[in-house]
Structure formats: structure tokens, C-alpha cells
C-alpha atoms as a PDB file:
ATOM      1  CA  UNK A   1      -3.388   6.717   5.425  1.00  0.00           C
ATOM      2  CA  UNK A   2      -1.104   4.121   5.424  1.00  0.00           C
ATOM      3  CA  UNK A   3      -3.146   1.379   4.258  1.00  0.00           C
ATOM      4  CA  UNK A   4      -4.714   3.279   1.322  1.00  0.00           C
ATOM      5  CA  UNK A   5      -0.840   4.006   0.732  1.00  0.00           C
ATOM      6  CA  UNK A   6       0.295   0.388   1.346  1.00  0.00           C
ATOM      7  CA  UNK A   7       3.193   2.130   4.062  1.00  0.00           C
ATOM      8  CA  UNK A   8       4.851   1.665   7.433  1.00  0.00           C
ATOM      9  CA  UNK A   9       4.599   3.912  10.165  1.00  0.00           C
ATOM     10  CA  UNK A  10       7.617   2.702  12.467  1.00  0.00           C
ATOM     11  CA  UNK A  11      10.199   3.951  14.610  1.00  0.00           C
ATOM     12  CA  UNK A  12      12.992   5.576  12.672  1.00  0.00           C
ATOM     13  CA  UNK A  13      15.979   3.646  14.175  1.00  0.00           C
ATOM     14  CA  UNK A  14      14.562   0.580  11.436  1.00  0.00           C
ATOM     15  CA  UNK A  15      14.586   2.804   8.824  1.00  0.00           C
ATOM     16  CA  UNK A  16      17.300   1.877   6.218  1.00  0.00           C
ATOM     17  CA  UNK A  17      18.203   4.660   4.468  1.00  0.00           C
ATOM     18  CA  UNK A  18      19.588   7.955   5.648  1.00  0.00           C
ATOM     19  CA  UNK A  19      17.846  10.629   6.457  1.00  0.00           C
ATOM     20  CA  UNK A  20      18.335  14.229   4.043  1.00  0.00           C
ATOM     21  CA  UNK A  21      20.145  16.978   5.258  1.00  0.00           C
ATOM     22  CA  UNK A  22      16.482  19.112   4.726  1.00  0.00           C
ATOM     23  CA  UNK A  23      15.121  16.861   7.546  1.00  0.00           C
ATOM     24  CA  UNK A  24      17.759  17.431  10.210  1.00  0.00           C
ATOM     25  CA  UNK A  25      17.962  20.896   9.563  1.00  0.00           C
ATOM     26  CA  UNK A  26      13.912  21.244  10.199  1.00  0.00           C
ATOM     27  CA  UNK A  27      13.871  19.096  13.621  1.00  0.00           C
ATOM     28  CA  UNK A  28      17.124  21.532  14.357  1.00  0.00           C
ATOM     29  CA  UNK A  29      15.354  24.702  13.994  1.00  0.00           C
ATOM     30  CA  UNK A  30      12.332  23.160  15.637  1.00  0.00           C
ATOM     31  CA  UNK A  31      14.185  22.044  18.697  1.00  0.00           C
ATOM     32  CA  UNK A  32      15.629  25.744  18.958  1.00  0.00           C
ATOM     33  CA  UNK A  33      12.297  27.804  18.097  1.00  0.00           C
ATOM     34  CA  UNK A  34      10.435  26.071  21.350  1.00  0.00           C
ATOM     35  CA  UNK A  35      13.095  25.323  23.038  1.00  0.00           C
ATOM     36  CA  UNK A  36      12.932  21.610  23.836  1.00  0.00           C
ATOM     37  CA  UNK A  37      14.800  18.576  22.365  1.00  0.00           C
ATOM     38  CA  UNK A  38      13.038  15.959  20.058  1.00  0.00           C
ATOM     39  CA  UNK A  39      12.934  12.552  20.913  1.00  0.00           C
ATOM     40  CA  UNK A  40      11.360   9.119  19.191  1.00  0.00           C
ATOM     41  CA  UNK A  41      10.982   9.913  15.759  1.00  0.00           C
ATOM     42  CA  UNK A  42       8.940   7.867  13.275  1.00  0.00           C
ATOM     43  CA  UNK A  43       8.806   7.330   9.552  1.00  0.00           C
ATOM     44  CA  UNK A  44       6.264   6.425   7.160  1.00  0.00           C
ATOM     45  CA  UNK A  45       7.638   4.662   4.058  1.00  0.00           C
ATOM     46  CA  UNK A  46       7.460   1.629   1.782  1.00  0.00           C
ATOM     47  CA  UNK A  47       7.629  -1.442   4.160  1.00  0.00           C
ATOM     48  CA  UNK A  48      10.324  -2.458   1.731  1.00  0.00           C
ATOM     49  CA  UNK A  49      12.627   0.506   2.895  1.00  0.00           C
ATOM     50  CA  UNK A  50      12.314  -0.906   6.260  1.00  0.00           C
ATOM     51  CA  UNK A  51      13.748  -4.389   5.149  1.00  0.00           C
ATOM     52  CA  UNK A  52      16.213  -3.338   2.413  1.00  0.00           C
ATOM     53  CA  UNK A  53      18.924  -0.697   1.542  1.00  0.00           C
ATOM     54  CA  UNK A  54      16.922   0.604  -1.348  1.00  0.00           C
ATOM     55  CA  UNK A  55      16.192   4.457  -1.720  1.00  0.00           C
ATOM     56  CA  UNK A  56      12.406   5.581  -1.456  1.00  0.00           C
ATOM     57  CA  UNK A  57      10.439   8.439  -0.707  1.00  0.00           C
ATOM     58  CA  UNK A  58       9.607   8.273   3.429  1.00  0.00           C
ATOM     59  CA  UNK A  59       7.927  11.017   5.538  1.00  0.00           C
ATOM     60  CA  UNK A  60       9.094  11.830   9.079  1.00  0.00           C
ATOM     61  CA  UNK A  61       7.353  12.495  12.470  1.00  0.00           C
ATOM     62  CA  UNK A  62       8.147  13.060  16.148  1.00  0.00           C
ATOM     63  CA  UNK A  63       5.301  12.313  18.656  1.00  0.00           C
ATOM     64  CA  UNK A  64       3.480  15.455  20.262  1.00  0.00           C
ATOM     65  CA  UNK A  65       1.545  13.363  23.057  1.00  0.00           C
ATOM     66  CA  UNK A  66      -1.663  11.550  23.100  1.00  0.00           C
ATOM     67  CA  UNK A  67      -0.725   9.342  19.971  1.00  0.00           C
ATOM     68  CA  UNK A  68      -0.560  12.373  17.679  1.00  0.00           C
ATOM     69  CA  UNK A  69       2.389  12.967  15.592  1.00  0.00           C
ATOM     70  CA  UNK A  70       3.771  16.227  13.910  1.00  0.00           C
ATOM     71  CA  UNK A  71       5.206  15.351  10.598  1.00  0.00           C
ATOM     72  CA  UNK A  72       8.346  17.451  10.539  1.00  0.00           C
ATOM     73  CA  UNK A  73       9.308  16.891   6.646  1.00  0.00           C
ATOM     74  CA  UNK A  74       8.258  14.987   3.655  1.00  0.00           C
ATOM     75  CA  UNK A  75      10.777  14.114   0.272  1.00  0.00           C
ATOM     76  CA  UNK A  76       9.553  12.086  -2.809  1.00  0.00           C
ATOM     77  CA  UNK A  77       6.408  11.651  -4.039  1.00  0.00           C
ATOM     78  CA  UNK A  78       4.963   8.525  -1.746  1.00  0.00           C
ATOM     79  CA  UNK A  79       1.489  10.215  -0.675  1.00  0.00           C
ATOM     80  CA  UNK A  80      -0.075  10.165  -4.420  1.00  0.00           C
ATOM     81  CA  UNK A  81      -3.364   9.647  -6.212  1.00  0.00           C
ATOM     82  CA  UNK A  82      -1.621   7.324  -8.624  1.00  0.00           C
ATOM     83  CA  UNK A  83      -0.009   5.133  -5.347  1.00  0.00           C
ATOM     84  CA  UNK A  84      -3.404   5.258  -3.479  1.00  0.00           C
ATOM     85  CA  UNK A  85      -5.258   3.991  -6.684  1.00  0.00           C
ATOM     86  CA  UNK A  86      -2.532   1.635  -7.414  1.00  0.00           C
ATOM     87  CA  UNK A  87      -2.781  -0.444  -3.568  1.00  0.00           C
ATOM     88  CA  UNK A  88      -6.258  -0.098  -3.946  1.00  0.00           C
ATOM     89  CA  UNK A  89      -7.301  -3.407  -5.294  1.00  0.00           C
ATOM     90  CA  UNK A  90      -5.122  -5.260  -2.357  1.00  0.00           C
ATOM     91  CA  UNK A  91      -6.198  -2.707   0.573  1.00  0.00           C
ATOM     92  CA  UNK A  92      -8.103  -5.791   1.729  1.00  0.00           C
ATOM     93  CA  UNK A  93     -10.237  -9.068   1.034  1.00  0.00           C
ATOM     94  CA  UNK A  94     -13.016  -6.483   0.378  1.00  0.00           C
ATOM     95  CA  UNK A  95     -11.360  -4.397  -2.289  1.00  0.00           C
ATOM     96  CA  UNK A  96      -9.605  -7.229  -3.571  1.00  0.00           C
ATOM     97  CA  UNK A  97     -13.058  -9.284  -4.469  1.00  0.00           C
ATOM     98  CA  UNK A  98     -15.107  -5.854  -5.632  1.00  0.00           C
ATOM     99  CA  UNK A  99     -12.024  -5.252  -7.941  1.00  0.00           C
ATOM    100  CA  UNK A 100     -11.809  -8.875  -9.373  1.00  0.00           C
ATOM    101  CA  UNK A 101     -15.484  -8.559  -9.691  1.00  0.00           C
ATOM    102  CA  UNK A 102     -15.498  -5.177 -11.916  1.00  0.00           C
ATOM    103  CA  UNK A 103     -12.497  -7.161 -14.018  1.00  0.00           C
ATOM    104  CA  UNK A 104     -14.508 -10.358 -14.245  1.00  0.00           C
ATOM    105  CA  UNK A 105     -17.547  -8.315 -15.854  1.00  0.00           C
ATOM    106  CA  UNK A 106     -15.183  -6.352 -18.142  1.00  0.00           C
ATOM    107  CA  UNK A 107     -14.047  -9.711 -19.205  1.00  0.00           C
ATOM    108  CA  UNK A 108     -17.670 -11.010 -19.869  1.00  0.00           C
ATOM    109  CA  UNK A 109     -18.647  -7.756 -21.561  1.00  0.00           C
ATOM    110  CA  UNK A 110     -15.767  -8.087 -24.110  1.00  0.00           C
ATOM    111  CA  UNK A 111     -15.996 -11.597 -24.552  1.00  0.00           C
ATOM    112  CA  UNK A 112     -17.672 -12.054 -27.996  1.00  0.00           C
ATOM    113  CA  UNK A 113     -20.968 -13.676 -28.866  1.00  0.00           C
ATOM    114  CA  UNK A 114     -20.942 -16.757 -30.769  1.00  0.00           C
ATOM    115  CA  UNK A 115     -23.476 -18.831 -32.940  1.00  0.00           C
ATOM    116  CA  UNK A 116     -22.803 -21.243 -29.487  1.00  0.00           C
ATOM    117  CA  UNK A 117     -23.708 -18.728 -27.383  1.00  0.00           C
ATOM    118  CA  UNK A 118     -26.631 -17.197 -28.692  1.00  0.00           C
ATOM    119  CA  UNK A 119     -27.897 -20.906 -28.357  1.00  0.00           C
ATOM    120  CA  UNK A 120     -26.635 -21.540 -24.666  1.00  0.00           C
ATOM    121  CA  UNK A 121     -28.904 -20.114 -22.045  1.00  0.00           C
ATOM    122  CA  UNK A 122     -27.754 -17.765 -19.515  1.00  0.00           C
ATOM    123  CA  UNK A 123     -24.061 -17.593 -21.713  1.00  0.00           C
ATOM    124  CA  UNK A 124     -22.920 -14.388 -20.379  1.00  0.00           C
ATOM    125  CA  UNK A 125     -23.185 -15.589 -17.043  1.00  0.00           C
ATOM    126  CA  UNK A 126     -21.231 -18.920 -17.402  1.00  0.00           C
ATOM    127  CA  UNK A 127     -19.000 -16.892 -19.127  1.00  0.00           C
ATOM    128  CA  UNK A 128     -18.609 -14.508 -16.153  1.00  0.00           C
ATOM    129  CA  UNK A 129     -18.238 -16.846 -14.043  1.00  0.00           C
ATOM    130  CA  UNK A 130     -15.721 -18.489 -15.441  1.00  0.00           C
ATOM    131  CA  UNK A 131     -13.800 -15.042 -15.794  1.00  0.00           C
ATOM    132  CA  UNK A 132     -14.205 -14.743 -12.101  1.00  0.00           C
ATOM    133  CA  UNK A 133     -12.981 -17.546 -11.070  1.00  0.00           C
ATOM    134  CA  UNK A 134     -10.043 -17.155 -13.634  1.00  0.00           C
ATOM    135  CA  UNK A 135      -9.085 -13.782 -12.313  1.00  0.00           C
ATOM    136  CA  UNK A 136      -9.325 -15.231  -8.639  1.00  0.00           C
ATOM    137  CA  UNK A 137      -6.886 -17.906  -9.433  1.00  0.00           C
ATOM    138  CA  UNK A 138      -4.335 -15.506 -10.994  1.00  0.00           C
ATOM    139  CA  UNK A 139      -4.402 -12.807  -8.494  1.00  0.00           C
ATOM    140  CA  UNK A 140      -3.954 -15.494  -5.844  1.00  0.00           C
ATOM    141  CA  UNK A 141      -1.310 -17.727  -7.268  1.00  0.00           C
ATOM    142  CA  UNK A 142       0.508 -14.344  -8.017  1.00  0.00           C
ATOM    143  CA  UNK A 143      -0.356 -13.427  -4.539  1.00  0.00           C
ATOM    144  CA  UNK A 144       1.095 -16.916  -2.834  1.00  0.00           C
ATOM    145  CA  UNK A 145       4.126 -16.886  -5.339  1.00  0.00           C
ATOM    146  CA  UNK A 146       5.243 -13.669  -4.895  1.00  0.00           C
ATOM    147  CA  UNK A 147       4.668 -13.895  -0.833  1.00  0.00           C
ATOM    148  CA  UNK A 148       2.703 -10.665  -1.034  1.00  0.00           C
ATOM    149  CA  UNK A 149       0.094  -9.729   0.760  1.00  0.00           C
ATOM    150  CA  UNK A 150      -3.217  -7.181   1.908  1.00  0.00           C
ATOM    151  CA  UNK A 151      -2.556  -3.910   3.106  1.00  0.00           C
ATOM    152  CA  UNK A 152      -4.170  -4.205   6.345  1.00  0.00           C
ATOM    153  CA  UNK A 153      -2.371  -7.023   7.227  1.00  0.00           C
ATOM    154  CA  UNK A 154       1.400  -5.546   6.261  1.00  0.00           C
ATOM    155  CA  UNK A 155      -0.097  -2.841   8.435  1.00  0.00           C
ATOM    156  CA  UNK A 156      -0.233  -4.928  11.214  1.00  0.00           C
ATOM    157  CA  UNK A 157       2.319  -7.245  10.787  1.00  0.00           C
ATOM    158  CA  UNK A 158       5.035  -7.212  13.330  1.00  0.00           C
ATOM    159  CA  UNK A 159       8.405  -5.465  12.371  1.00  0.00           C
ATOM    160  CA  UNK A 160      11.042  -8.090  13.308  1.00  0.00           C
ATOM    161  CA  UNK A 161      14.713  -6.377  13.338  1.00  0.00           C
ATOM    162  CA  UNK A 162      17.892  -8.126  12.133  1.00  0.00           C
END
């Protein structure tokens, strides 16, 4: 879930921001309907919430045993179609090359014919693959000059504190 996402699931001690109210009242009246006290919480959120004091929409767990977490309470809007759809294209190397692909052939499909091209053999092709290779370049200089990067490999990227 957090990949399609592009979150972090880490301890909540990194976490940034405060915690609502809503939240600590729910692990409260947790703690006191089964009677035990809750320990090692963890969030999932933006990986830029972890780094910076900016406000975003996390959820928050406590472990249960056996790796399985309970998620005790949920605020903004961070699990959505339009987020999951959004990260999609930079999930992986995978995704990344099927979606420049689909944008590369949208390019060539738009591209209009010519007197040129109706003599050139094979046209559409050249001119896909020269969209390809365009949209490659693009994504990946934006990629490099931004210092972003796949979602599967924020994933596992260490979490180094300050």
C-alpha cells in the first residue's frame, strides 16, 4: 500500500507533525476497553512529513504481534484513487517505461502526417521513437534535477534522523 501510495510506514517518534486530539483520544479508549497499555506506534505518511515541519494527512498504527498492525485512526485524504493513480507512473522502472511508452505512442498518434512523411518509410515509427526517447530524457533529467526518485526505492530507503 505504501508504494502504490508513494508513503512511509515508520516509527512515530520521526514523525514531524503533531498528532490530533481524535487520535489520542482513540488509543486512550483502546488502552482502557482491553485493558493493556499501547506501545511503538507507527505512521504512514508522505516521506516528506517525516523530513519537514509541513502538515499532511498521516495514518496511525500500533503493532498487534507477528508484524501485523492495527491502524487506530486515519485524518486527511492520503489513501486516494487520485494519489494512487498519480505515483503510478514512478511506482518503479516497470511502470515508469510502460507509462513513457503509452505517452510516446500518444505523441506519434497526434503527430501529423506530412507530404515528407507519407514519402519516408516506416515514418510513424521514427517518429515514435524519437518521442520515446524524448519523453525518457525529460522524465529523467526532471528525475536527476529534482533528486526524486521510484517508489520502491523511497520505500526502502533508510530513514536517517537529525
Amino acid at each position: 500500500m505504501c508504494i502504490d501510495y508513494r508513503l512511509r510506514f515508520l516509527d512515530s517518534y520521526l514523525f514531524k507533525n503533531t498528532i490530533p486530539e481524535e487520535a489520542i483520544s482513540k488509543i486512550n479508549a483502546l488502552e482502557k476497553e482491553h485493558g493493556i497499555y499501547l506501545s511503538g506506534f507507527k505512521i504512514v505518511a508522505p516521506s516528506k512529513t517525516f523530513d519537514l515541519e509541513s502538515y499532511d494527512d498521516p495514518l496511525l498504527f500500533v503493532p498487534i504481534g507477528n508484524n501485523y498492525y492495527y491502524l487506530i485512526h486515519k485524518w486527511g485524504n492520503d489513501v486516494s484513487v487520485v494519489r494512487k493513480w498519480k505515483y503510478k507512473p514512478i511506482k518503479n522502472i516497470e511502470h515508469f517505461l510502460v507509462f513513457s511508452l503509452l505517452v510516446s505512442i500518444l505523441i506519434a498518434v497526434i503527430t501529423p502526417e506530412t507530404n515528407l512523411s507519407k514519402q519516408v518509410p516506416m515514418a510513424s515509427a521514427i517518429v515514435f521513437l524519437f518521442a520515446f526517447k524524448s519523453v525518457i530524457a525529460v522524465a529523467l533529467y526532471y528525475f536527476f534535477m529534482m533528486g526524486k526518485n521510484f517508489n520502491s526505492e523511497i520505500w526502502n530507503r533508510e530513514f536517517k534522523e537529525n
